[in-house]
Every structure is written in C-alpha cells, then in structure tokens.
Protein backbone atom coordinates (compact mmCIF):
# COMPACT_ATOMS: atom_id res chain seq x y z
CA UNK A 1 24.48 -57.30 240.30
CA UNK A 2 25.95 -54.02 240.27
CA UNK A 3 27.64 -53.33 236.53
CA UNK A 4 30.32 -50.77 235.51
CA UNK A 5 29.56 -48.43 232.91
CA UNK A 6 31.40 -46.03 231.23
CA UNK A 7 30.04 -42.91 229.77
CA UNK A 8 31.73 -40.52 226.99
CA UNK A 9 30.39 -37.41 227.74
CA UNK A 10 28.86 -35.76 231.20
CA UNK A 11 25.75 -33.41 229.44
CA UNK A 12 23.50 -35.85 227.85
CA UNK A 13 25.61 -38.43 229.96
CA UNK A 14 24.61 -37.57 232.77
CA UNK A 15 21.24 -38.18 232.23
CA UNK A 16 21.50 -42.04 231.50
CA UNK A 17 24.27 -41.83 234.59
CA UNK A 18 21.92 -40.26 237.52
CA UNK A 19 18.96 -43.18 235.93
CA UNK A 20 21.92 -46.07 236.61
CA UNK A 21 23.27 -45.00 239.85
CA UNK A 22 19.69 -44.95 241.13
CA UNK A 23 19.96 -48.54 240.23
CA UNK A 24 22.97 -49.22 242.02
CA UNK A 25 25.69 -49.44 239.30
CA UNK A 26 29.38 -48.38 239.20
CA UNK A 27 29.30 -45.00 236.36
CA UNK A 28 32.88 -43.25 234.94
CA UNK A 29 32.28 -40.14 233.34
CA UNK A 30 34.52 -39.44 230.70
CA UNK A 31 34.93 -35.01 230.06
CA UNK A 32 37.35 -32.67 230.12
CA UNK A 33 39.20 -31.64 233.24
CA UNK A 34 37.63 -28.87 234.70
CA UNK A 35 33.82 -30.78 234.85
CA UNK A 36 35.73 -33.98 235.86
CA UNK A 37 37.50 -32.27 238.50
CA UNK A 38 33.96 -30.49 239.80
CA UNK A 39 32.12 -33.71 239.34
CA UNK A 40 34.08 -35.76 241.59
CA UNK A 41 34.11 -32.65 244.28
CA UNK A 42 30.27 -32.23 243.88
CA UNK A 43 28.79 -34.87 242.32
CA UNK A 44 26.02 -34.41 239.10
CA UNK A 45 22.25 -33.09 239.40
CA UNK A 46 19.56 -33.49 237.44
CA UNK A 47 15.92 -32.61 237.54
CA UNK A 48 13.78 -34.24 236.61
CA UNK A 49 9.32 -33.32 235.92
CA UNK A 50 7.58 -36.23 238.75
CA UNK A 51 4.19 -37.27 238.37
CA UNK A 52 2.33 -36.07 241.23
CA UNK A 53 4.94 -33.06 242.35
CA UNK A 54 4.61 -29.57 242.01
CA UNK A 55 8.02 -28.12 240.10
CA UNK A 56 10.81 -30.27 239.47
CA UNK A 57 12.98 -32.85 241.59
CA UNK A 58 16.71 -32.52 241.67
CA UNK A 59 18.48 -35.60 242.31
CA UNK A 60 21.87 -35.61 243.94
CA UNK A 61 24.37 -38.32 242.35
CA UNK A 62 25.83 -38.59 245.71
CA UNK A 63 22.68 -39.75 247.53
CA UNK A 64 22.20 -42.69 245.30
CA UNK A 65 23.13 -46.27 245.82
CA UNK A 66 25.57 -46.15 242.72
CA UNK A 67 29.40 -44.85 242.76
CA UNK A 68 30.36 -41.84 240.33
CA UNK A 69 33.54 -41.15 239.43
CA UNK A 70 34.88 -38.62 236.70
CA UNK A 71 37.97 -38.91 234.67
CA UNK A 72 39.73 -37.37 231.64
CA UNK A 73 40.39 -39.59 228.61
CA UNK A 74 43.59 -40.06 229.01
CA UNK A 75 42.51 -41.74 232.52
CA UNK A 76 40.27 -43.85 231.31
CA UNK A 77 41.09 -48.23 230.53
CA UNK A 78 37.73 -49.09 228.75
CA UNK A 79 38.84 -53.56 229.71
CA UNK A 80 37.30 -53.84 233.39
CA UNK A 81 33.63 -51.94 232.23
CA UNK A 82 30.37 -53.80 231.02
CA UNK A 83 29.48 -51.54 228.83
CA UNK A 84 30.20 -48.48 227.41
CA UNK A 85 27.88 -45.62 226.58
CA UNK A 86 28.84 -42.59 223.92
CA UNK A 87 26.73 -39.72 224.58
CA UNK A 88 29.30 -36.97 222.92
CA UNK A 89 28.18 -35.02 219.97
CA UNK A 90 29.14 -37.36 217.07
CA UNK A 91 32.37 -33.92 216.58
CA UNK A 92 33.64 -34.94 219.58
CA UNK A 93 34.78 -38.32 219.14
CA UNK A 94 37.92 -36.77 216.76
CA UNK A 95 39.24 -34.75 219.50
CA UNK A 96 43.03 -35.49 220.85
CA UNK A 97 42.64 -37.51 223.84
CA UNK A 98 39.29 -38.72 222.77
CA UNK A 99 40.24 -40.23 219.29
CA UNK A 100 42.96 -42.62 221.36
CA UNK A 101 40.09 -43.20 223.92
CA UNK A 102 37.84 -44.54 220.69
CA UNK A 103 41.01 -46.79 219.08
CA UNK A 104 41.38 -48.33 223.27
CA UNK A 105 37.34 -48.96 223.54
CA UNK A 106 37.78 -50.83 219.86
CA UNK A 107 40.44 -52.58 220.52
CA UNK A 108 38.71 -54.05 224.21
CA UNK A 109 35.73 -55.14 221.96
CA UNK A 110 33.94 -53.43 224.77
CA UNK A 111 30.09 -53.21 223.88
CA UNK A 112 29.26 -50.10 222.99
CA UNK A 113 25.71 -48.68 223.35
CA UNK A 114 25.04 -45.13 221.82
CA UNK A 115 22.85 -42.49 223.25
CA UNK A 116 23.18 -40.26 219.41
CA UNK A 117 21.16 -38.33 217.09
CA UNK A 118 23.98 -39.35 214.66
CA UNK A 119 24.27 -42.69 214.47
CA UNK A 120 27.74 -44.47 214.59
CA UNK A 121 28.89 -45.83 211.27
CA UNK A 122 29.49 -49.17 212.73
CA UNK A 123 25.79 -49.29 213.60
CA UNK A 124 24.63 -48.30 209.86
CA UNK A 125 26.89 -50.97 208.93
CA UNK A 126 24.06 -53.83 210.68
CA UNK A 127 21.74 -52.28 208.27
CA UNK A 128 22.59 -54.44 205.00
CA UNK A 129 20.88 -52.31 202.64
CA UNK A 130 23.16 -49.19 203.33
CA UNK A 131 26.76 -48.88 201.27
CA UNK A 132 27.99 -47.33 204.82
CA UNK A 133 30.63 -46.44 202.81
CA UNK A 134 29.24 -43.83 200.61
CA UNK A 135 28.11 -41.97 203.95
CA UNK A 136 31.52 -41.00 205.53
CA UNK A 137 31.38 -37.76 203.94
CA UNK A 138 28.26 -36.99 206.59
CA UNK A 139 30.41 -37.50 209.64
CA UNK A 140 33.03 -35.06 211.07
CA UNK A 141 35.63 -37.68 211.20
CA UNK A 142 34.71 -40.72 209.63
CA UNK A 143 37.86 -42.64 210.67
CA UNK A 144 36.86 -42.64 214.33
CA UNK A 145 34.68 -45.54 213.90
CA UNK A 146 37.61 -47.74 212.35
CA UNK A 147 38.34 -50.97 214.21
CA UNK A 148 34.84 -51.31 215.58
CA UNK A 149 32.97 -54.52 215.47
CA UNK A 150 29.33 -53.67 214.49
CA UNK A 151 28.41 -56.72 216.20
CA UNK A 152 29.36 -54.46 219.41
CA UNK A 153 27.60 -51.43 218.54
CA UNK A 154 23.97 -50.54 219.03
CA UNK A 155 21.85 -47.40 219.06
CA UNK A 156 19.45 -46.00 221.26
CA UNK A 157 16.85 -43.15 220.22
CA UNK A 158 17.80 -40.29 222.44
CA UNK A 159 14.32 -38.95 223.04
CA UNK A 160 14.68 -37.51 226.37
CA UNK A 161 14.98 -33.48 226.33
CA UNK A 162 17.73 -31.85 228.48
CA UNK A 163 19.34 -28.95 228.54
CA UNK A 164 21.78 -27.27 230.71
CA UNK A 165 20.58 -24.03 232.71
CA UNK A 166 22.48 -21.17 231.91
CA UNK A 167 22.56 -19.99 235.33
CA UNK A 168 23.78 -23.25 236.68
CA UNK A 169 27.42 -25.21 236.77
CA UNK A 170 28.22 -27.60 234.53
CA UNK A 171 27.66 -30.30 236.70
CA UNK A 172 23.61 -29.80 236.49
CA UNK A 173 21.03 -31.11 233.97
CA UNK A 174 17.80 -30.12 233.47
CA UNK A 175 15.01 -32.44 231.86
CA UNK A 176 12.35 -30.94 229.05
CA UNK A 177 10.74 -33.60 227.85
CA UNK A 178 10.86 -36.79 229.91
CA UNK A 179 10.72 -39.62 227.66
CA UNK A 180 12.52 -43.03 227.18
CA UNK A 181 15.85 -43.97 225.59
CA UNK A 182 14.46 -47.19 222.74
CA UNK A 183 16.95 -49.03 222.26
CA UNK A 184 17.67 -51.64 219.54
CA UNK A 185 19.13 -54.85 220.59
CA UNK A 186 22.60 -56.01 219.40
CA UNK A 187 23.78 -58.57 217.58
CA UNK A 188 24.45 -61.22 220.32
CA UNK A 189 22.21 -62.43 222.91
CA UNK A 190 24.85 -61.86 225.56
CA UNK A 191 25.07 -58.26 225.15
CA UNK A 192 21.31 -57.42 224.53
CA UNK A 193 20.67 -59.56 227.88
CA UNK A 194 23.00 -57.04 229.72
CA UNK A 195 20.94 -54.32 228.65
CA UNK A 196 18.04 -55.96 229.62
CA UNK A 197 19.63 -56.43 233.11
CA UNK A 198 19.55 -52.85 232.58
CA UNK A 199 16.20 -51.92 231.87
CA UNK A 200 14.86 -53.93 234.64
CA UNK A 201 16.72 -52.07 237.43
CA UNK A 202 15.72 -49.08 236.06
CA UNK A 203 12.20 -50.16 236.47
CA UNK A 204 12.83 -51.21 239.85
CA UNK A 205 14.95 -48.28 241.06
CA UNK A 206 13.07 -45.70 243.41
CA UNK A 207 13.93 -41.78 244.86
CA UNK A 208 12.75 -41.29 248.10
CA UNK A 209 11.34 -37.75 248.09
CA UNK A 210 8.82 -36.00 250.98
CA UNK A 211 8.95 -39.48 252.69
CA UNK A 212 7.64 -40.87 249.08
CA UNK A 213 9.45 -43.56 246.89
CA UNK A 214 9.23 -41.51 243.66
CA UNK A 215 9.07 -43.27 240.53
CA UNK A 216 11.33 -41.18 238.27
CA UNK A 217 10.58 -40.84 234.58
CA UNK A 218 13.53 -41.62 231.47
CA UNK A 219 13.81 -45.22 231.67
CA UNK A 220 15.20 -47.37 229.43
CA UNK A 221 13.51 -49.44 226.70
CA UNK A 222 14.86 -52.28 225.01
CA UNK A 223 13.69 -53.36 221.60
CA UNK A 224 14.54 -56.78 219.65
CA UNK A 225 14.07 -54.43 216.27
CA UNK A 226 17.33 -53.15 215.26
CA UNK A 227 15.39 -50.37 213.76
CA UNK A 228 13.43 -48.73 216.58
CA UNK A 229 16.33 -45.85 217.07
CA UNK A 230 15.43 -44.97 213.32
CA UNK A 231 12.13 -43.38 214.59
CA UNK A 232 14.13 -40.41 215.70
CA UNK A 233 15.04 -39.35 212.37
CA UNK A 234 11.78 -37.78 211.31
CA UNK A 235 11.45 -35.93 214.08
CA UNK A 236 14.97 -34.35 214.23
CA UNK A 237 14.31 -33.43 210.14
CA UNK A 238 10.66 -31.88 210.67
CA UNK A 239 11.68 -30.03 213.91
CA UNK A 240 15.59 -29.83 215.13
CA UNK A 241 16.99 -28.66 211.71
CA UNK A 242 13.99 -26.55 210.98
CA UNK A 243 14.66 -24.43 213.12
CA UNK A 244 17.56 -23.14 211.33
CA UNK A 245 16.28 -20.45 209.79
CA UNK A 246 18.79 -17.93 207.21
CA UNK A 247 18.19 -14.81 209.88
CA UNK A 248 18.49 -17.23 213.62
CA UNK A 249 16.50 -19.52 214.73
CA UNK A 250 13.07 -20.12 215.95
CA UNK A 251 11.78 -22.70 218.86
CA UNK A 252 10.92 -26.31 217.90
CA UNK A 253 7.30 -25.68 219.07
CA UNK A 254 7.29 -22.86 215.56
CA UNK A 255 9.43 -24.72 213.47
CA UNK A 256 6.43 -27.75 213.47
CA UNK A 257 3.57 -25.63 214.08
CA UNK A 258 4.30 -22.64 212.20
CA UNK A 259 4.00 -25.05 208.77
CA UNK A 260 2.15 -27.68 210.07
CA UNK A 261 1.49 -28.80 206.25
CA UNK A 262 5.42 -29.25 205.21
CA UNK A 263 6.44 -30.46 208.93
CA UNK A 264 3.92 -33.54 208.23
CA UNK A 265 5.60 -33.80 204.81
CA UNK A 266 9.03 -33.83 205.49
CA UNK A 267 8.23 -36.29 208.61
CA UNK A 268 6.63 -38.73 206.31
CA UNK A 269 8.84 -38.83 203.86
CA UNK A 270 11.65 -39.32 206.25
CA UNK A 271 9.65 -42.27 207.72
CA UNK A 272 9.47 -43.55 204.38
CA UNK A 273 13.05 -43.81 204.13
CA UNK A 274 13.25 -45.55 207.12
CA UNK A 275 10.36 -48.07 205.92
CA UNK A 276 12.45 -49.00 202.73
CA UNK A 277 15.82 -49.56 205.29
CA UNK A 278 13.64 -52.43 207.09
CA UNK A 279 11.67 -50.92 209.54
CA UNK A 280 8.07 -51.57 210.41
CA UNK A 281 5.23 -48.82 210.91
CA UNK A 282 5.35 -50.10 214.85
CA UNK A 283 8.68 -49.30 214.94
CA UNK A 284 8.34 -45.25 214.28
CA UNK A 285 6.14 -42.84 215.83
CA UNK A 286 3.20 -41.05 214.24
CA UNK A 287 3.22 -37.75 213.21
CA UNK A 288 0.37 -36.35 215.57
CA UNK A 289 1.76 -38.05 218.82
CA UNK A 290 5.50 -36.38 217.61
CA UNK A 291 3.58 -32.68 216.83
CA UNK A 292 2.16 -33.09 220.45
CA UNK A 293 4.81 -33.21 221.90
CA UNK A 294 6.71 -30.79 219.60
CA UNK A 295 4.09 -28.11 220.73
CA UNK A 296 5.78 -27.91 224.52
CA UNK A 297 9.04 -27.42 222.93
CA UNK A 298 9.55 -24.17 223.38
CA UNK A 299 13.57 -24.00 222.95
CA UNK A 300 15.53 -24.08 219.32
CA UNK A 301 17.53 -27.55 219.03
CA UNK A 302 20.65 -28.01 220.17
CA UNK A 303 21.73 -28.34 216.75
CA UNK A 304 20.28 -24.44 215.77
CA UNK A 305 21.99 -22.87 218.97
CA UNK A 306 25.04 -24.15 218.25
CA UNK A 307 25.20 -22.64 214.48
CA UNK A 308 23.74 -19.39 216.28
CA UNK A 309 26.98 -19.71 219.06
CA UNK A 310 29.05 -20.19 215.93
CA UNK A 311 29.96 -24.09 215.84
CA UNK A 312 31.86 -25.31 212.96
CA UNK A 313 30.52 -28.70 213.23
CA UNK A 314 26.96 -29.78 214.27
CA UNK A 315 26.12 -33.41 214.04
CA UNK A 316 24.20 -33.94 210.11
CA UNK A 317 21.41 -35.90 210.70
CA UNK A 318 19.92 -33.87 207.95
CA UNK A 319 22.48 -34.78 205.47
CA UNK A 320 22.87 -38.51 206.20
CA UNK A 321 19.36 -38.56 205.91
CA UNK A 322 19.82 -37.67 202.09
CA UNK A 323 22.08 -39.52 201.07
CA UNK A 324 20.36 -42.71 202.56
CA UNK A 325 17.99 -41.48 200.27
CA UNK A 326 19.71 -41.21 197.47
CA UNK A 327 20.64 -44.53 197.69
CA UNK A 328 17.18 -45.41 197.44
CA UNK A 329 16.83 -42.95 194.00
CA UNK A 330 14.55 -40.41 196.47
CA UNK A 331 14.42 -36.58 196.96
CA UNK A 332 13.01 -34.13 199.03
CA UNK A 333 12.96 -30.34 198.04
CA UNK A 334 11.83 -29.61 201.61
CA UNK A 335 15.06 -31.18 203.03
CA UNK A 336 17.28 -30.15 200.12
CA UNK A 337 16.94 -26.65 201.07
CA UNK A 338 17.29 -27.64 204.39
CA UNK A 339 20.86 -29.15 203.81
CA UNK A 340 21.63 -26.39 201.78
CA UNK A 341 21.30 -23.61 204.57
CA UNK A 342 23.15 -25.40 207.41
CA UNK A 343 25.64 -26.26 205.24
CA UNK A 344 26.01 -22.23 204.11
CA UNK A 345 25.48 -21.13 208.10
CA UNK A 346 28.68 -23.93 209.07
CA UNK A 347 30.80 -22.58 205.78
CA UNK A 348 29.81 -19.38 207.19
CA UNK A 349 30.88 -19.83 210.88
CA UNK A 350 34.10 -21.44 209.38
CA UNK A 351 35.37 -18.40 207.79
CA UNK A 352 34.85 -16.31 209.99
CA UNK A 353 37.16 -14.56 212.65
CA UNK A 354 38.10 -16.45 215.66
CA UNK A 355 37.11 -13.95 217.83
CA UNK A 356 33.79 -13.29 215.82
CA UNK A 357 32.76 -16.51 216.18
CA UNK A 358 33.73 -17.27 219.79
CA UNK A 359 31.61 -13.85 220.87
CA UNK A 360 28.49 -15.00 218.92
C-alpha cells in the first residue's frame, strides 16, 4: 500500500525521503521556497556508499517508484498524511510559518515520528521518570511542542551521517556513515504497525544500478523499547559536542581519539544516565563499536560548524543531558565544562555584529 508521508525539513529529510520513495510511497517535503521551488523542478539526490561498488551511487528521486512533491509551510494540510516525519533542527520548529505548521500537525493528531538529536518534549514526556517540565529551559522554544499527544510522538536515533557538499545545490545529499534510523515504537499498536509497514518495504525496496538490483544501505529499524533512540546520546556527548573546542573545532575522528581515556568516560557515564531512565544495556551501543566508527569521521559535527558559521542556536543535547542528570543527583566535570563553552561560544555569536556573524 503506498502511504503519504510528510517530512519537515529537506537536508536530513531527504535522506529518510529518497529510502521511502524507493519503496513506493507518496513524500511532501516541507522547506523554504527557494529548495521547494528547485525540488519540484529537479527532484532530490542522494548518494549513497553500496556494497560491492567502487565510489558512491547517486539516486535520482525522480526515477523511483514514489511521488515527491515540495511545499512551503504555509502549503502544507498535515489531515490526508500517514505519518509525519520532523527532521528540522529542533531551532527550527519556532520559525513563522513553521510554528503554525506545528499547532495544524497537533491539532490533526497526526503521528509524528522524529528523525532528532534533540528529542521532542512530548517524547520525554513517555519517559515517567523525567519532570519534562524542568527541561524546557534546554529547548529553543519550548512552547512548540504544546498541544501534542505523546501518545503520537516517537523518536528515532538519527545515526545515519550526511552532509551536504559544498560544491553542490541544495537539492543533493551526501551519505558518511551509512547506518540505520532505530526507532522506538509508540504508544499504540496501530501506529507502531504503520511503521512496521515501513520497515518492511524498505527491506524489500531495490535500485537498479549497472543492470544490478542494488540493495541500498539506511534502512529503517523498528524497536518495541521506547528507549533504543537514547543510545544516541553518548555518542553525540563523547564526540559531536567535543569537538567544540574554545579556538574552532576539530573532526569527530580527534575529538574521540585524541582523549581516548575521557571520550570512554564521558560515554559511560552518559549511558549510565540512560540506564537509570529505563533502558537496558541491549538497548545502547558499546563504546568500542561507537569509537570505530568515530575513527572514519573525519568532519566536525554539525553542531561545531554551526557555532564556527556563527549560529545563535544549536540543538543542546549536551545540556538536556545534564539536567536529566541532575534529576538523578549526578555530575560530570567532563560535560560541565562542556556546557559551559558552547554556552559562552552561542552568548558569544549572539552579541556579536550581524554582519560579523553572517561572514563567519
């Protein structure tokens, strides 16, 4: 059965969109103007690493079996799609046009499956031994998430690694690190059945390439623990925010292997925190398997480029992560200082000039 999905946000988006329409479903992009207009005049590609081909493969949204379309948010009735995805930065979902989008998907109690590093409050809020409450001060706009039935709202460890190429349009992704999106089920056995559905046709779907079906990699894994999307949080605290460093950055590859010793600290006492939330050890990924594959990383996070471009707001894994902890009476020096430096480097980039920061 061919599904309609809509997506907030054609980067990461896109990603999740090109794996669906090689399944056959109906995908709306949700952006702004100028990449909706391009999209629906050229269509999306993303490459993807193949097993068993030399360089990378660079699929075409418009030779797929699925139907793209792109549209503003003001364009967009959530009532009439399956599902909806939100693969914006968690600052995004505040801005005008976007906000009214949010309030619309709400109000459709439209299921709502997130493709974050920052998880949506709603989400937290399935997790009864958080006071969700006491972490609004994390988010960029806390009162986005008002009017959202948790029940609806599930969360979906973003693994996969892609990047746009600086020398291409805006309408191409390329893949770093091919791995899965783990997702956690939601509440009702309707909704995690549909993302089943999901997973399946993934599995299924096939790229003909050389006069090969191609199996592509970034498939979609669903898990009955609501806690498997946790096991993302370790990672993003021992690598992504450590690469902030006070004079730049440095490449995810340096910020685990340069300190191997506090990178395996930090990690396990993140998954520790995620332990006393509920999780089980099978539900989070060991520290050696995670520094493997942190060693081909040879980019700084998103999160570190974007201080370094001058961003005012970055999503705060980092800081959520403490006060979770908190909560549970624990500290970490390692991430305290941590904390402390991206929230200097964003107080930083907020004072200064427009035009400074824009040119950065």
């Amino acid at each position: 059965m061919s599904r309609s999905i809509l997506i907030l946000g054609a980067s990461y988006g896109s990603l999740l969109s090109t794996r669906l329409l090689m399944a056959g479903h109906r995908v709306t992009l949700v952006c702004t103007r100028g990449t909706a207009d391009l999209v629906n005049r050229e269509g999306t590609r993303v490459a993807f690493p193949v097993r068993g081909v030399e360089g990378l493969v660079e699929v075409d949204s418009r030779s797929l079996p699925g139907t793209l379309r792109a549209a503003t948010p003001d364009r967009v009735d959530p009532i009439g799609h399956d599902l909806v995805v939100l693969g914006m930065q968690e600052a995004q979902y505040g801005a005008a046009g976007v906000r009214e989008l949010m309030a619309r998907i709400a109000a459709a109690r439209r299921p709502c499956f997130a493709i974050m590093n920052m998880p949506p409050l709603p989400y937290l809020e399935r997790i009864g031994a958080l006071d969700t409450a006491a972490l609004a001060s994390c988010y960029t706009d806390a009162s986005v998430w008002n009017g959202f039935d948790p029940s609806l709202v599930t969360l979906a460890s973003p693994d996969p690694q892609a990047f746009r190429p600086a020398d291409r349009s805006k309408n191409v992704l390329q893949v770093g690190l091919p791995t899965n999106f783990k997702a956690a089920r939601f509440a009702h056995d309707e909704h995690t059945a549909l993302l089943r559905e999901l997973e399946a046709d993934i599995e299924r779907s096939r790229l003909p390439h050389d006069g090969v079906e191609r199996e592509l990699p970034v498939k979609l894994k669903v898990h009955d623990s609501l806690f498997v999307p946790l096991a993302k949080w370790p990672m993003l605290v021992a690598g992504n925010y450590r690469c902030v460093r006070p004079g730049g950055m440095v490449p995810i590859r340096e910020a685990v292997h340069g300190n191997l010793r506090d990178a395996r600290e930090v990690y396990d006492w993140v998954s520790a925190v995620c332990l006393d939330l509920g999780a089980d050890a099978s539900d989070l990924v060991p520290f050696e398997k995670y520094a493997a594959a942190a060693a081909g990383l040879g980019k700084p996070s998103s999160a570190a480029r974007a201080l370094a471009a001058g961003a005012t707001h970055i999503e705060r894994v980092d800081s959520l992560v403490q006060c979770i902890a908190r909560q549970q009476g624990r500290r970490s020096d390692v991430l305290a200082r941590m904390v402390a430096l991206v929230d200097e480097r964003l107080r930083s980039n907020r004072e200064a000039p427009v035009e400074e920061a824009v040119a950065a």
